[in-house]
Protein backbone atom coordinates (compact mmCIF):
# COMPACT_ATOMS: atom_id res chain seq x y z
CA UNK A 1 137.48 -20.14 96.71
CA UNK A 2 136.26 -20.35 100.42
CA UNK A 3 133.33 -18.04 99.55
CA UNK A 4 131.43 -21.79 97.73
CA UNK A 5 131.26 -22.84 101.18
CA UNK A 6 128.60 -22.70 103.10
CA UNK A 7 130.39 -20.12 105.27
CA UNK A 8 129.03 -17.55 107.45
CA UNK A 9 127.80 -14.20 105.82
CA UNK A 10 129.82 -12.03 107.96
CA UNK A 11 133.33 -14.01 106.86
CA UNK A 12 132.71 -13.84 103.43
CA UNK A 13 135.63 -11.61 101.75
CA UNK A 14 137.45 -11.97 104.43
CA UNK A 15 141.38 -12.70 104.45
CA UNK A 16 143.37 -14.46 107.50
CA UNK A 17 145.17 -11.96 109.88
CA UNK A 18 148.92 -12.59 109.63
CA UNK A 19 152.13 -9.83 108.72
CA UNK A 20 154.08 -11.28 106.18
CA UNK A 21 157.15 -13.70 107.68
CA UNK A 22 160.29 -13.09 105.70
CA UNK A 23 163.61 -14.75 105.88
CA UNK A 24 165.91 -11.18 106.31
CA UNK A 25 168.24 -9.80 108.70
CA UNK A 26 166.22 -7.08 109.98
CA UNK A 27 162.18 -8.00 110.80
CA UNK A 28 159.72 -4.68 111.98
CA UNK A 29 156.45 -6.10 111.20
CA UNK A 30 155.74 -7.90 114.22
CA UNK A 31 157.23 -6.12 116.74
CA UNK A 32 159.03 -9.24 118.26
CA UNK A 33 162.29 -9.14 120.29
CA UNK A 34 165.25 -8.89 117.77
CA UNK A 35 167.54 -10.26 120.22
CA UNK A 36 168.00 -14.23 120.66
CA UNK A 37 167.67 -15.86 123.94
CA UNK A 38 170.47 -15.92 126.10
CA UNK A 39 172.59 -19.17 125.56
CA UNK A 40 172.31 -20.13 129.21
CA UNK A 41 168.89 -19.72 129.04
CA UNK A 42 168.27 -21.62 126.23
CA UNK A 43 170.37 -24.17 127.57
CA UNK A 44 168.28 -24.41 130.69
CA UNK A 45 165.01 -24.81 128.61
CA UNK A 46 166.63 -27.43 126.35
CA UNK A 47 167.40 -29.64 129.34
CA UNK A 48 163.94 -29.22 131.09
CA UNK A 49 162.16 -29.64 127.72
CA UNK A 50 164.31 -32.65 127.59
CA UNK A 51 163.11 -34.20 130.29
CA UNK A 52 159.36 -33.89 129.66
CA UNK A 53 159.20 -34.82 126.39
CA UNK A 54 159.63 -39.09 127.04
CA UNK A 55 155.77 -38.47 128.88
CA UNK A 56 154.33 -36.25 126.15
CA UNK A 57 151.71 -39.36 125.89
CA UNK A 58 150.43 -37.98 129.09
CA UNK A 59 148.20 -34.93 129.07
CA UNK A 60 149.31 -31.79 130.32
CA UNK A 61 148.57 -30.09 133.82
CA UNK A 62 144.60 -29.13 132.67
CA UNK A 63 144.94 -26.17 134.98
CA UNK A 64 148.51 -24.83 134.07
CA UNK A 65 148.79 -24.83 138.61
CA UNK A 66 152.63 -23.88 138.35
CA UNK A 67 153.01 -21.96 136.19
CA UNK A 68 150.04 -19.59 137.27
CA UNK A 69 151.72 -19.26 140.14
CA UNK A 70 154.82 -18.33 138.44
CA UNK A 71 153.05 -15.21 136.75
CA UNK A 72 151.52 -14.40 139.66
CA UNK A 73 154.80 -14.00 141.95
CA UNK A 74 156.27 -12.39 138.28
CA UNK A 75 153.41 -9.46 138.48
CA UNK A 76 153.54 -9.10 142.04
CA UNK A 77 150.30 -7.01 143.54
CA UNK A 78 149.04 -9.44 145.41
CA UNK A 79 148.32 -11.99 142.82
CA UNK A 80 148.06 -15.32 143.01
CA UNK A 81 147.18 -18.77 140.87
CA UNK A 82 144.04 -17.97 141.82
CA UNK A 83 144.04 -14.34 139.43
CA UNK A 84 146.00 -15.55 136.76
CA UNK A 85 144.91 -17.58 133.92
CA UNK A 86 147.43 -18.82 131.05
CA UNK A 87 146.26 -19.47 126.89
CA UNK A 88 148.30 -19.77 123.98
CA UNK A 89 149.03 -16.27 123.43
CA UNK A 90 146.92 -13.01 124.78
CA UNK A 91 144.64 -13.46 121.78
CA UNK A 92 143.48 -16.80 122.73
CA UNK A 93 142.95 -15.19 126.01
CA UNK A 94 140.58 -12.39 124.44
CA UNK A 95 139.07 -14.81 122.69
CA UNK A 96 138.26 -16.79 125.61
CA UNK A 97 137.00 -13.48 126.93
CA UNK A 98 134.76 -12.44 124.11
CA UNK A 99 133.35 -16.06 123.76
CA UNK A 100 132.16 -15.38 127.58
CA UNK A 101 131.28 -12.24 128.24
CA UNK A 102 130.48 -11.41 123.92
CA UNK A 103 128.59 -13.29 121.73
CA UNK A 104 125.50 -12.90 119.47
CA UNK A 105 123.21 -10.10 120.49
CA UNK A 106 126.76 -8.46 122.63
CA UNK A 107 128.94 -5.92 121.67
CA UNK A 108 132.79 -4.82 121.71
CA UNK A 109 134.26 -1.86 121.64
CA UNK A 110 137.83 -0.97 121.09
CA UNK A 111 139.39 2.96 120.05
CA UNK A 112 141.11 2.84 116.35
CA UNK A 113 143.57 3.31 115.60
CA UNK A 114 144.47 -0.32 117.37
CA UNK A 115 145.44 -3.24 117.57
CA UNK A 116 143.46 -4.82 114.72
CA UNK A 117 143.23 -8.33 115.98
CA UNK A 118 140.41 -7.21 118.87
CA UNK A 119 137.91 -6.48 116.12
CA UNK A 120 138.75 -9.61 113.95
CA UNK A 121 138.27 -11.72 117.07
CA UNK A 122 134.62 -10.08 118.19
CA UNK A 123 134.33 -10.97 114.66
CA UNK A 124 134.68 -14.62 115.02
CA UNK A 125 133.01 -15.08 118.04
CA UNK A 126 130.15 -13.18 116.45
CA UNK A 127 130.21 -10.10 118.79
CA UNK A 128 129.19 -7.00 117.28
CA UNK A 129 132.52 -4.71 117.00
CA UNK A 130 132.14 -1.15 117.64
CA UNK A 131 134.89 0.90 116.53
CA UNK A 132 135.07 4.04 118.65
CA UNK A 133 137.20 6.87 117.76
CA UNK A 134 140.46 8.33 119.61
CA UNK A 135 141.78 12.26 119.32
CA UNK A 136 143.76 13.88 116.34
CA UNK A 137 146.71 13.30 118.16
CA UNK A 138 145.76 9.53 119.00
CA UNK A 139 145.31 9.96 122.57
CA UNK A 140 142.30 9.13 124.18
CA UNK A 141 140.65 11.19 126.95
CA UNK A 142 138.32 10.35 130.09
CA UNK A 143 135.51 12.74 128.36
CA UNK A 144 135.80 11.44 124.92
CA UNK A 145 135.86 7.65 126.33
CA UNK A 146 133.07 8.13 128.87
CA UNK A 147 130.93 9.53 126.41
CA UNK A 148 131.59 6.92 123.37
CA UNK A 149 130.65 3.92 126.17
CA UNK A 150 127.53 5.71 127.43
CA UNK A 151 126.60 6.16 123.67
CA UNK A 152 126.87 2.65 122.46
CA UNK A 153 127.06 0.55 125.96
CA UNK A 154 129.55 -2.24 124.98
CA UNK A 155 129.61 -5.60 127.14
CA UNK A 156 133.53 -5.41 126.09
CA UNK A 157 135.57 -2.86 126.35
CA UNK A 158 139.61 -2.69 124.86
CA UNK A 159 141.82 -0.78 125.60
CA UNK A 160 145.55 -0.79 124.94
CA UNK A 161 148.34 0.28 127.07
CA UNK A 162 150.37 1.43 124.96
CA UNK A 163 148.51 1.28 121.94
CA UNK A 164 149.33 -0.29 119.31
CA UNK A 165 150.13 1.33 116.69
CA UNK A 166 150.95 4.81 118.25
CA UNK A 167 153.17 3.21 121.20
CA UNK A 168 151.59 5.79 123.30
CA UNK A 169 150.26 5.39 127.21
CA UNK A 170 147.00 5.25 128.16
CA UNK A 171 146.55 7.95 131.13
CA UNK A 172 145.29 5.61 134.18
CA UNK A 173 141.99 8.37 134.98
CA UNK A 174 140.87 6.90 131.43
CA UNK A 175 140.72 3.01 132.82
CA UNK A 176 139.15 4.88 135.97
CA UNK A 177 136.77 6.56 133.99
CA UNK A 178 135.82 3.68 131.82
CA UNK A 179 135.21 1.41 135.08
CA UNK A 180 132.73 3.64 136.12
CA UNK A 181 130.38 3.37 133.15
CA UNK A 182 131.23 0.59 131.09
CA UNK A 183 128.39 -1.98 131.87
CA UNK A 184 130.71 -4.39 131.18
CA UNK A 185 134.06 -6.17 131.90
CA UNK A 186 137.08 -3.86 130.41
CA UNK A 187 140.04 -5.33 129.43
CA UNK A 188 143.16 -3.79 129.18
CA UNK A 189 145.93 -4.97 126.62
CA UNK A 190 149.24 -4.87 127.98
CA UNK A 191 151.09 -6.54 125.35
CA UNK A 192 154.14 -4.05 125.55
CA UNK A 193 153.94 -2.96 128.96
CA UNK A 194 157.55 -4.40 129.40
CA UNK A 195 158.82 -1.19 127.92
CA UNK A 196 157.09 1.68 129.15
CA UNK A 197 158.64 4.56 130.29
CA UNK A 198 159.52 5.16 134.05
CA UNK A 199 157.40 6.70 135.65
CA UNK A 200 154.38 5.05 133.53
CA UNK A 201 152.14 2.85 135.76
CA UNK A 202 150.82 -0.04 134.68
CA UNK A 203 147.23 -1.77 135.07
CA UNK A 204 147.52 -4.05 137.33
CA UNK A 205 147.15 -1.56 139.98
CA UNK A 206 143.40 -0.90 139.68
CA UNK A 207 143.10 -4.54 139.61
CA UNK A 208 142.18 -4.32 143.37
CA UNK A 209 138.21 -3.82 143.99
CA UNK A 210 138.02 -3.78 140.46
CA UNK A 211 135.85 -7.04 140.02
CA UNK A 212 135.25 -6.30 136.27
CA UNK A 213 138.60 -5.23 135.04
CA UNK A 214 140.80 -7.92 132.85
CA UNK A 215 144.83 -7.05 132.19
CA UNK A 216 146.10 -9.08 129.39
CA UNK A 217 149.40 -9.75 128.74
CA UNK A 218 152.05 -11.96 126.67
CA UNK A 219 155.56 -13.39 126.92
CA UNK A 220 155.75 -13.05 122.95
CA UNK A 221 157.24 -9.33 123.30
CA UNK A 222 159.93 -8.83 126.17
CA UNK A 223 160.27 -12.11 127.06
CA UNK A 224 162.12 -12.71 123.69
CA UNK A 225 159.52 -16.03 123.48
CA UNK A 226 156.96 -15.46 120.76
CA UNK A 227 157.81 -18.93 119.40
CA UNK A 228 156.34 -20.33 122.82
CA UNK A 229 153.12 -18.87 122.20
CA UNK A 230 152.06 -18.15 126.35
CA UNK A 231 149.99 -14.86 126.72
CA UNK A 232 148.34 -14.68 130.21
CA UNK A 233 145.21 -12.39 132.06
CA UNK A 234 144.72 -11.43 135.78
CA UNK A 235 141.67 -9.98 137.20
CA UNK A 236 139.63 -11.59 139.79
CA UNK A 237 139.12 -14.95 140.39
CA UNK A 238 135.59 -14.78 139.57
CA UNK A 239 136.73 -14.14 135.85
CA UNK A 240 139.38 -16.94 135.67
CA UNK A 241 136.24 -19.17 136.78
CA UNK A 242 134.40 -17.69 134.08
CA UNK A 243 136.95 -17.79 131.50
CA UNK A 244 137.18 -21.55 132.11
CA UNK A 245 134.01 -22.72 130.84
CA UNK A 246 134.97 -21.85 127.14
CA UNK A 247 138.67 -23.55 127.38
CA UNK A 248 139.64 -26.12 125.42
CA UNK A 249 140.72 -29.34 127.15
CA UNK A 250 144.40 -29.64 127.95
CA UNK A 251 144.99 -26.59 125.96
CA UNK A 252 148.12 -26.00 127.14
CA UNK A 253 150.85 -28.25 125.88
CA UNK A 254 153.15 -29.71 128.50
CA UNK A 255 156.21 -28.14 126.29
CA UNK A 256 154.59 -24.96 126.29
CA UNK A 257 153.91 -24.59 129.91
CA UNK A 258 157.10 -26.11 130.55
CA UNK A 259 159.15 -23.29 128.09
CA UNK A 260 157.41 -20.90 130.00
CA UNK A 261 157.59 -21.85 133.32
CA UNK A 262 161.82 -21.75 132.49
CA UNK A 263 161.61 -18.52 130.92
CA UNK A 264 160.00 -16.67 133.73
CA UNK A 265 162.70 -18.62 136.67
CA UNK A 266 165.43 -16.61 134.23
CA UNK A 267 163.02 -13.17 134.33
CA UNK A 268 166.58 -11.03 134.71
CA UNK A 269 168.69 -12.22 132.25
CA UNK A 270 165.71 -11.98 129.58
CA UNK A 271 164.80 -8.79 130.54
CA UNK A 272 168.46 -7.26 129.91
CA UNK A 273 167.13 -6.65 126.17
CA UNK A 274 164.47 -4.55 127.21
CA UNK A 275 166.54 -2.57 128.77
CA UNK A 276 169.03 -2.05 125.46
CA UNK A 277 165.55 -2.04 123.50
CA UNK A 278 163.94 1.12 125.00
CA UNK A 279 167.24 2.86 124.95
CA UNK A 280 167.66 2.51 121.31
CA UNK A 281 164.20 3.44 120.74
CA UNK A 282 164.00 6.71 123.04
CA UNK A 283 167.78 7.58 120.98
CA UNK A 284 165.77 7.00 117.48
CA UNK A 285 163.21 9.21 118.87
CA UNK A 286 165.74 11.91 119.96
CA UNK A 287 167.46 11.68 116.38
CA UNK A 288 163.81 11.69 114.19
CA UNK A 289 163.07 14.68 115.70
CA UNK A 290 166.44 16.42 115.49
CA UNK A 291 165.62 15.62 111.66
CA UNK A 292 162.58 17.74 112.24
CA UNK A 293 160.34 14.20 112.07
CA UNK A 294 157.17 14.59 114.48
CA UNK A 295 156.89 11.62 116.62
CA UNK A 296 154.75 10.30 118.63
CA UNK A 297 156.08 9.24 122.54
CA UNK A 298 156.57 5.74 122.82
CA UNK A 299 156.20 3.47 125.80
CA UNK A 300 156.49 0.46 123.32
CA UNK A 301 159.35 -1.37 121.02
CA UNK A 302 158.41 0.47 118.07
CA UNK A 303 157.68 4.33 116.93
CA UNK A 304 154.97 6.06 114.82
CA UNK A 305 156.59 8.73 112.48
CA UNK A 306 154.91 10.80 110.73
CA UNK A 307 156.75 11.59 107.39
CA UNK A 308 154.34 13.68 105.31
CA UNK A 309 154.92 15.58 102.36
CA UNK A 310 154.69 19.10 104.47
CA UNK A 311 157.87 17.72 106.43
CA UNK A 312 159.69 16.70 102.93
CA UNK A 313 159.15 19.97 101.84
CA UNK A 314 159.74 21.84 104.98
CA UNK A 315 163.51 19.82 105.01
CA UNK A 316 164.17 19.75 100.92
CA UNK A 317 162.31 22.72 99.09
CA UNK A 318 163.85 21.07 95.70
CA UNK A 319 161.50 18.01 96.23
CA UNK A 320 158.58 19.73 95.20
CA UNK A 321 159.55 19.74 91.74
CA UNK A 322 158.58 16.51 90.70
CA UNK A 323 154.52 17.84 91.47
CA UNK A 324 155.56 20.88 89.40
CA UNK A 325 156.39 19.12 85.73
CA UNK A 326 153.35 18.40 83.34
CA UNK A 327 153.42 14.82 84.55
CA UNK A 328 149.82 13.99 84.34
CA UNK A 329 149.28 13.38 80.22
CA UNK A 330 151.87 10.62 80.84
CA UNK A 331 147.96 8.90 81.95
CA UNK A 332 146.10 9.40 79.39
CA UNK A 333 148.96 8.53 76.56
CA UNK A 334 149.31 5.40 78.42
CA UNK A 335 145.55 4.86 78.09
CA UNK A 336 145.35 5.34 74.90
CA UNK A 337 148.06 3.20 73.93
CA UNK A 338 145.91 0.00 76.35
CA UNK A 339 142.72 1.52 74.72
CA UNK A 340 144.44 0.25 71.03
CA UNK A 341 146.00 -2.76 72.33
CA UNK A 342 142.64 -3.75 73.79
CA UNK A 343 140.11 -2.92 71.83
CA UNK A 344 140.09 -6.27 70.26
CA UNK A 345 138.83 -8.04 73.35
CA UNK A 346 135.53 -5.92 73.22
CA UNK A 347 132.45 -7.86 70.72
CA UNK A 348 130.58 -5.26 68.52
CA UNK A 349 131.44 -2.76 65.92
CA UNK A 350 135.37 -1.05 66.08
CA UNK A 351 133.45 2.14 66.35
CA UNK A 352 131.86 1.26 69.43
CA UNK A 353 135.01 -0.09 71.23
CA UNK A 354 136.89 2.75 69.95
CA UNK A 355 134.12 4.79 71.93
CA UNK A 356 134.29 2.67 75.10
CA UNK A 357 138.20 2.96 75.38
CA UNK A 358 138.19 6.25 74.94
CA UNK A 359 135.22 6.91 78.02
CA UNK A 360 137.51 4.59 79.97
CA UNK A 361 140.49 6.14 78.96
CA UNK A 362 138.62 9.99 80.10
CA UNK A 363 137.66 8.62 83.33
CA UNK A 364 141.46 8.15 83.86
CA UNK A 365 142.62 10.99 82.81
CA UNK A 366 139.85 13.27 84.29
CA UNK A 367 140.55 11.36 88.10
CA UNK A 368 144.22 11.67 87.94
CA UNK A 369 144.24 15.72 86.75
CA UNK A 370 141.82 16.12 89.96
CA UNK A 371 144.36 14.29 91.88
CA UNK A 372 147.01 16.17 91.03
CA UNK A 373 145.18 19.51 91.30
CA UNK A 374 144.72 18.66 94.70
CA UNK A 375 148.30 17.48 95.72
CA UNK A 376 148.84 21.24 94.39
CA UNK A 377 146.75 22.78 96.39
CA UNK A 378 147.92 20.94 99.74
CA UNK A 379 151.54 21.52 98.45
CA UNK A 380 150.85 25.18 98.65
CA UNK A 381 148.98 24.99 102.05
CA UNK A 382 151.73 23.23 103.79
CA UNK A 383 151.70 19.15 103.27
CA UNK A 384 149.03 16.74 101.95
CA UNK A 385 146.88 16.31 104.34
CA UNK A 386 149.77 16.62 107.35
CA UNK A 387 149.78 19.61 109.09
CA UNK A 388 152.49 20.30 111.37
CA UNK A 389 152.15 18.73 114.88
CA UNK A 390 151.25 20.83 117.89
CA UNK A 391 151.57 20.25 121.34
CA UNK A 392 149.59 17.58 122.19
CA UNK A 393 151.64 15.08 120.05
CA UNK A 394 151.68 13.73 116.42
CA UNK A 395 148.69 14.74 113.82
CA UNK A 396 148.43 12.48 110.54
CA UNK A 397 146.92 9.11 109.44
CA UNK A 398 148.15 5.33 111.25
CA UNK A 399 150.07 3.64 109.51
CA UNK A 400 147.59 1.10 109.26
């Protein structure tokens, strides 16, 4: 048990963040790329890789020069090696971030539902998360934003465009709004921006006289590259200064920068899977909701559905039936049956365990008949806890 060591009080309990990796055909817990990397591609970075790898006993380029200024001339706007700062991954970029401008005594705020990872790494770096709250339909609005920052004045600010989980866009008068009161930097988490929507802007165009604003980004997603591990920022240079005085040294392999550097001189060819990506997703989309499914719009890889029981029954009146039956005294029968089976492992008189069991046993019973009651009662009022989705998008819990 890591809780024996001597730990800090805030990790205690804790588990490590990771979805569950599973050797099957189809994988949707991590959002990657399903499709491979093109064979000429791969080819390419096989024979490059190939030729760094007799002076791996060399350190890597400390400053990543190249291939900074291959993701600047990849985001275009006026970028350059100067604005652009590379990390293994976007989160060791927010880290870097939050071990800068966070801290003890600082404080980060992000809108849940989200991605989860922001608050577990204000966690380790000991930054105070503050976990503001988005609308029933899980957009987020200059008003409700504004007045959430001005209530709890964060020194970090996350946003995500699209969110994660919802897939949805973030309007661009929210990152306006949020620049004008945050008191400090705000960083905006384009992890999918690959596959937004035309027509859907993206960040990096309020970068310009922005000094305090932070886009975040990864080649895990669309680039088909997550096994790289190369998630990149730009904002001004001031902030790639900053960000440097909490890097590790030579934290960039030479194989890494090298895999990415390859990757982003084939940006096309990669990108052809987006492409067949966001058309399968916006058909899904079409098809959930010709099913009657509410869905929430997606500028992302993935969708949020919202299959409650309201939409079960609206579809198949004959599934209510199961909540109909006397199905509840199947509890306490069961308990009573542990109850006799157990009642050995309790000390003391039989009479006393017998009494003990059968508290236990009414505890059970009594919590699962309320239960039920209530499933009834949303049953008859249209859907447990799901009411049918208006205009402004998708109502119901996150997956999460």
């Amino acid at each position: 048990m890591i809780d024996a060591l001597p730990i800090r009080h805030e990790l205690r309990g804790l588990s490590a963040y990771g979805a569950p990796q599973l050797d099957v055909a189809v994988r949707l817990n991590t959002n990657e790329n399903p499709y491979p990397m093109p064979p000429h591609v791969a080819a390419a970075m096989a024979a490059s890789l190939a030729e760094v790898v007799p002076t791996v006993n060399r350190y890597p380029d400390r400053d990543a020069l190249e291939l900074r200024a291959s993701l600047a001339a990849y985001l275009g706007h006026g970028l350059d090696a100067s604005r652009v700062w590379a990390a293994n991954g976007s989160n060791e970029i927010q880290q870097e971030l939050l071990q800068v401008f966070g801290g003890p005594g600082r404080r980060a705020m992000g809108f849940t539902p989200s991605y989860s990872m922001h608050r577990l790494l204000a966690l380790g770096t000991a930054t105070e998360w503050i976990a503001g709250v988005r609308d029933a339909d899980f957009g987020l609005t200059p008003d409700s934003a504004v007045a959430q920052i001005r209530a709890h004045a964060p020194d970090v600010v996350f946003l995500c465009a699209p969110n994660n989980p919802t897939g949805t866009a973030l309007p661009p008068a929210v990152i306006d709004a949020v620049l004008d009161v945050a008191p400090g930097i705000v960083v905006v988490d384009e992890a999918y921006a690959e596959f937004r929507r035309a027509g859907t802007p993206t960040a990096l165009a309020n970068l310009e006289g922005q000094p305090r604003l932070v886009v975040t980004r990864t080649m895990s997603k669309a680039f088909a590259c997550a096994g790289v591990r190369l998630g990149y920022l730009a904002a001004s240079a001031e902030i790639v200064d900053a960000v440097q005085l909490v890097r590790l040294p030579y934290h960039l392999s030479a194989l890494t920068q090298t895999a990415a550097k390859v990757a982003l001189a084939h940006v096309e060819a990669l990108l052809e899977t987006v492409e067949a990506i966001k058309q399968g997703r916006d058909y899904l989309v079409t098809e959930l909701r010709r099913l009657g499914l509410p869905v929430a719009e997606s500028d992302a890889n993935f969708v949020l559905v919202c299959a409650g029981v309201w939409v079960l029954r609206k579809k198949r009146p004959d599934l209510d039936r199961p909540f109909r039956t006397p199905w509840v005294p199947v509890v306490p029968i069961l308990g009573v049956v542990c109850c006799l089976g157990l009642m050995a492992t309790l000390p003391g008189d039989t009479w006393i365990r017998l009494i003990v069991w059968l508290l236990i046993g009414f505890v059970i019973y009594f919590g699962y008949s309320r239960k039920h009651s209530r499933l009834q009662k949303e049953l008859a009022a249209g859907g447990a806890g799901s009411p049918p989705p208006g205009k402004g998008g998708m109502r119901g819990q996150p997956p999460r």
